[in-house]
Every structure is written in C-alpha cells, then in structure tokens.
N, C-alpha and C. Protein backbone atom coordinates (compact mmCIF):
# COMPACT_ATOMS: atom_id res chain seq x y z
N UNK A 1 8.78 -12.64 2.37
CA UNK A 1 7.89 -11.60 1.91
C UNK A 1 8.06 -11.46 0.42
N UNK A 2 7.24 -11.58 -0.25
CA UNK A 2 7.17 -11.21 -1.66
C UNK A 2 6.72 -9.84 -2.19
N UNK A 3 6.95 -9.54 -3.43
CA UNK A 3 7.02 -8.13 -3.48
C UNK A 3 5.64 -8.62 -4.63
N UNK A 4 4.68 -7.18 -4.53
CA UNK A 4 3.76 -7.22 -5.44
C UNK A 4 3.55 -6.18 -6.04
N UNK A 5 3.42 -6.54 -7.49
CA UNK A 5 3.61 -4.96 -8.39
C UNK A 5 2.05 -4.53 -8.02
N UNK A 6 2.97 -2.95 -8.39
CA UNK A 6 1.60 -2.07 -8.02
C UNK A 6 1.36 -1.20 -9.35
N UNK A 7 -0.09 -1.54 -10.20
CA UNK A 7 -0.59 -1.31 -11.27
C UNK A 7 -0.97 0.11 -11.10
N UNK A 8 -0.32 1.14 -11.73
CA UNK A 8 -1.40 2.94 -11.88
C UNK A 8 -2.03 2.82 -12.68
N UNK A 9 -3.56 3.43 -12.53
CA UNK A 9 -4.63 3.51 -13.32
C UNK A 9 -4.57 4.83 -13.89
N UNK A 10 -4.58 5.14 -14.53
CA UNK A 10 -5.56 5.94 -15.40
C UNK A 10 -6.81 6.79 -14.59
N UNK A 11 -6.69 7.84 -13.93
CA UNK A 11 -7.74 8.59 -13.47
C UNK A 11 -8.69 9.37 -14.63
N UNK A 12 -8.34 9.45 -15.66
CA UNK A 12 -8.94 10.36 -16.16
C UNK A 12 -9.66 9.75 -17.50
N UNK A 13 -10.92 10.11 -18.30
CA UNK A 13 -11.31 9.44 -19.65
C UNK A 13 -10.47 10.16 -20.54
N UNK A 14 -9.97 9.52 -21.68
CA UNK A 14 -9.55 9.83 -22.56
C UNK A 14 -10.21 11.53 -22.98
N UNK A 15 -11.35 11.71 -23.34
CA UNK A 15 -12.23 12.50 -24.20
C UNK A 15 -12.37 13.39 -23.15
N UNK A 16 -12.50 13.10 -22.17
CA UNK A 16 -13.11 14.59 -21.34
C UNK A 16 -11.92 15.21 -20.95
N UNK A 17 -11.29 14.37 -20.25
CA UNK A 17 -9.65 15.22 -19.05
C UNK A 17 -10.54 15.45 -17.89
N UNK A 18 -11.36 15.16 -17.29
CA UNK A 18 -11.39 15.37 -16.36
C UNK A 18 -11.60 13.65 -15.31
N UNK A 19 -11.15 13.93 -14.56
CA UNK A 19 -11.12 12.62 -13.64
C UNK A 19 -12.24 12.00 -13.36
N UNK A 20 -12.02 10.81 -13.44
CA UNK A 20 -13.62 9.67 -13.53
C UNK A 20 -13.73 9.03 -11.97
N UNK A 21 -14.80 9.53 -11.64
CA UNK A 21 -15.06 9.55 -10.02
C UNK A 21 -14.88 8.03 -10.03
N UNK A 22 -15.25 6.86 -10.54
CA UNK A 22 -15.44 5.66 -10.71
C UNK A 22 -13.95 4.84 -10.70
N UNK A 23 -13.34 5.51 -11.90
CA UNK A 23 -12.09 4.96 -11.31
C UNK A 23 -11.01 5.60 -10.31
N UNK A 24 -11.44 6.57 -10.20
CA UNK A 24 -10.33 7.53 -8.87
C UNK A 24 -10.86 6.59 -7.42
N UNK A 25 -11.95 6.01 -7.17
CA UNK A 25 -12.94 5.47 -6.44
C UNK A 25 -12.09 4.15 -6.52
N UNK A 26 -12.15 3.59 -7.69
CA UNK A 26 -11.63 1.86 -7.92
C UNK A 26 -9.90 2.12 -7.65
N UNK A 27 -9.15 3.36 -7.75
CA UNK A 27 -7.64 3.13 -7.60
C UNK A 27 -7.56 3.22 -6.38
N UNK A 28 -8.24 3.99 -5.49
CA UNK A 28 -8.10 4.18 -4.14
C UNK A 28 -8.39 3.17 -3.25
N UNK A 29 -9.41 1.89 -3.77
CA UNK A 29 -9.67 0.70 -3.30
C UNK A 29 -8.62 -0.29 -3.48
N UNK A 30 -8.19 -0.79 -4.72
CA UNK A 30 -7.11 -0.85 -4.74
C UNK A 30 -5.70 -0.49 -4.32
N UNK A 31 -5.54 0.78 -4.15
CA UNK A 31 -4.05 1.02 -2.87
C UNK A 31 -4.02 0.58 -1.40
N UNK A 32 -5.49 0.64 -1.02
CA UNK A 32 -6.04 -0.24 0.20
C UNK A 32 -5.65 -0.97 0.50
N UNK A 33 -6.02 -2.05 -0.53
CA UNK A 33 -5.91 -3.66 -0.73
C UNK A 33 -4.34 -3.60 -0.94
N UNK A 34 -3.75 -2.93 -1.35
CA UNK A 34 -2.46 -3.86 -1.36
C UNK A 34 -1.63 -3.16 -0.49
N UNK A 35 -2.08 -2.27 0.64
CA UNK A 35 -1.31 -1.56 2.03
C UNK A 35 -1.81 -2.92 2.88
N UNK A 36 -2.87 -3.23 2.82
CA UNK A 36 -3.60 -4.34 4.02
C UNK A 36 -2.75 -5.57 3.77
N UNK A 37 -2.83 -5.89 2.22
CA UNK A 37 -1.80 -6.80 2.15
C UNK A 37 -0.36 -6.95 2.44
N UNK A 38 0.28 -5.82 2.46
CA UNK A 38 1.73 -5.63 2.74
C UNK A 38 1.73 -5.45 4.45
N UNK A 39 0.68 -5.11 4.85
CA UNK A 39 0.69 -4.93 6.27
C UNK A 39 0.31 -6.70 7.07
N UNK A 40 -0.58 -7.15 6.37
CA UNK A 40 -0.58 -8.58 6.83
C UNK A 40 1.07 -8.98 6.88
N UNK A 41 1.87 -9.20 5.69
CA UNK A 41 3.11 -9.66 5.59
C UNK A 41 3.77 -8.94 6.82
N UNK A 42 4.25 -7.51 6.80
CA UNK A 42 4.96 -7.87 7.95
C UNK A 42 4.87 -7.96 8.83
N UNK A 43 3.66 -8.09 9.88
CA UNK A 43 3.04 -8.17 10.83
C UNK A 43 3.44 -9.74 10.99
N UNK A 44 3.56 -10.58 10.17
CA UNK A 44 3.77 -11.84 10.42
C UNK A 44 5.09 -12.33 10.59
N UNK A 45 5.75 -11.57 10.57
CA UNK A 45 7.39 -11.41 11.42
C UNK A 45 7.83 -11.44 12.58
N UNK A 46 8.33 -12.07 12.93
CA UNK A 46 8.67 -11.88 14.78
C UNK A 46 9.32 -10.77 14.34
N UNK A 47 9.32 -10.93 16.10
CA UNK A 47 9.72 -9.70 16.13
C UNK A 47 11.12 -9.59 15.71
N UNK A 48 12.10 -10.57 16.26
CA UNK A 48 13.61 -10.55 16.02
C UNK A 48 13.64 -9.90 14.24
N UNK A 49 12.72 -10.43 13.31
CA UNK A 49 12.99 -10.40 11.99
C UNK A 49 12.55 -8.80 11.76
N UNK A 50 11.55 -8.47 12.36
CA UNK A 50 11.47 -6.66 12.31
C UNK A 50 12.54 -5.87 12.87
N UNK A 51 12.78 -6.24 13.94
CA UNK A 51 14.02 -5.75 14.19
C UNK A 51 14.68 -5.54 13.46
N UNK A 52 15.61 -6.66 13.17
CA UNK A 52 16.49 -6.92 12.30
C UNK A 52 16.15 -5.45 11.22
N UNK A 53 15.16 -5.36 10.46
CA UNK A 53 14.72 -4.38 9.43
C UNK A 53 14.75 -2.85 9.95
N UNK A 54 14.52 -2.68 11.06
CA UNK A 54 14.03 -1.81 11.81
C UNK A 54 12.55 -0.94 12.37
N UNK A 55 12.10 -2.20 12.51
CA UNK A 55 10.46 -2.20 12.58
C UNK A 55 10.37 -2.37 14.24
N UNK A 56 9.67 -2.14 14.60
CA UNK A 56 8.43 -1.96 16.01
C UNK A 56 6.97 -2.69 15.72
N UNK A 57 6.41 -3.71 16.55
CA UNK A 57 5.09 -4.22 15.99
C UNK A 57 4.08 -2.48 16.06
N UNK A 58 4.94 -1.24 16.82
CA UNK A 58 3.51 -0.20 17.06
C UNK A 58 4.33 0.71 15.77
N UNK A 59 5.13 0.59 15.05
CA UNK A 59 5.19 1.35 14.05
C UNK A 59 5.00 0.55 12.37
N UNK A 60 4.88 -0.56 12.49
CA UNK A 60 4.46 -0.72 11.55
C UNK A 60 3.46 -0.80 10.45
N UNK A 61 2.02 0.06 10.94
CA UNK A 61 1.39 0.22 9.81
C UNK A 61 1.72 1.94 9.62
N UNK A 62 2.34 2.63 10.17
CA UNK A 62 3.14 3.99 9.56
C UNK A 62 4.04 3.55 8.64
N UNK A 63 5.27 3.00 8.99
CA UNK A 63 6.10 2.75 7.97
C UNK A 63 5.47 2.06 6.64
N UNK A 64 4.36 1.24 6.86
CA UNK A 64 3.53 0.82 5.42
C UNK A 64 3.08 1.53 4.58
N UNK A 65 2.31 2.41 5.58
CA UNK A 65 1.37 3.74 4.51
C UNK A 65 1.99 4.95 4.55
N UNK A 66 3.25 4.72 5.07
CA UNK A 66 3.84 6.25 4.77
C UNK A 66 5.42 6.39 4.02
N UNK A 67 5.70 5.15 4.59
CA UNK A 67 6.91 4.98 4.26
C UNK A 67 8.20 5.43 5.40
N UNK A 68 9.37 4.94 5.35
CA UNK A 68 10.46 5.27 6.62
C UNK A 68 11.07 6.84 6.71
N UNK A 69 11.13 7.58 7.39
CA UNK A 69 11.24 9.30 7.36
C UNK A 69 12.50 8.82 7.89
C-alpha cells in the first residue's frame, strides 16, 4: 500500500473571505477520490493481511472515512 499525499485547498478567494462554492465543490470531489482510492487498496488485502492490521472486510470503509475510534 502506498501512501498518497493529501493536497488542502484553499476554500476561500483571496478578496472576498468568503468561501468559493466552486472550489469547496472541487475539494470535496477530491477527498472522494482519494477515500475510493485508499478504499480500493485495502480492500485488496486478504484477509489474513487485514487482520493482521485490525480490519474486518465489513468495517473497512468506516475505518477509511472515519478513521479507528
């Protein structure tokens, strides 16, 4: 599994301060894309190797988008 940096945008225009529907829109597409991507990866683990981590194939898109409690 490789790790992929995760770029923060900038919600807001310089000049106004108030948040740019366009890119609040484009960051949220983006966090998507790289939960789907991290969720492809470990989904492609046997199971022994989730284990090992402490994964479940039915908990692992919680632990992706939420993180381990």
């Amino acid at each position: 599994m490789t790790a992929h940096p995760v770029t923060l945008l900038r919600t807001s225009h310089p000049s106004s301060g108030k948040p740019s529907r366009i890119r609040s829109l484009f960051a949220s597409l983006m966090h998507e894309i790289e939960i789907r991507r991290a969720l492809r990866e470990v989904s492609a683990l046997d199971d022994a190797a989730m284990h090992d981590i402490g994964l479940t194939p039915g908990n692992v898109e919680d632990v992706v988008r939420c993180g381990r409690h």
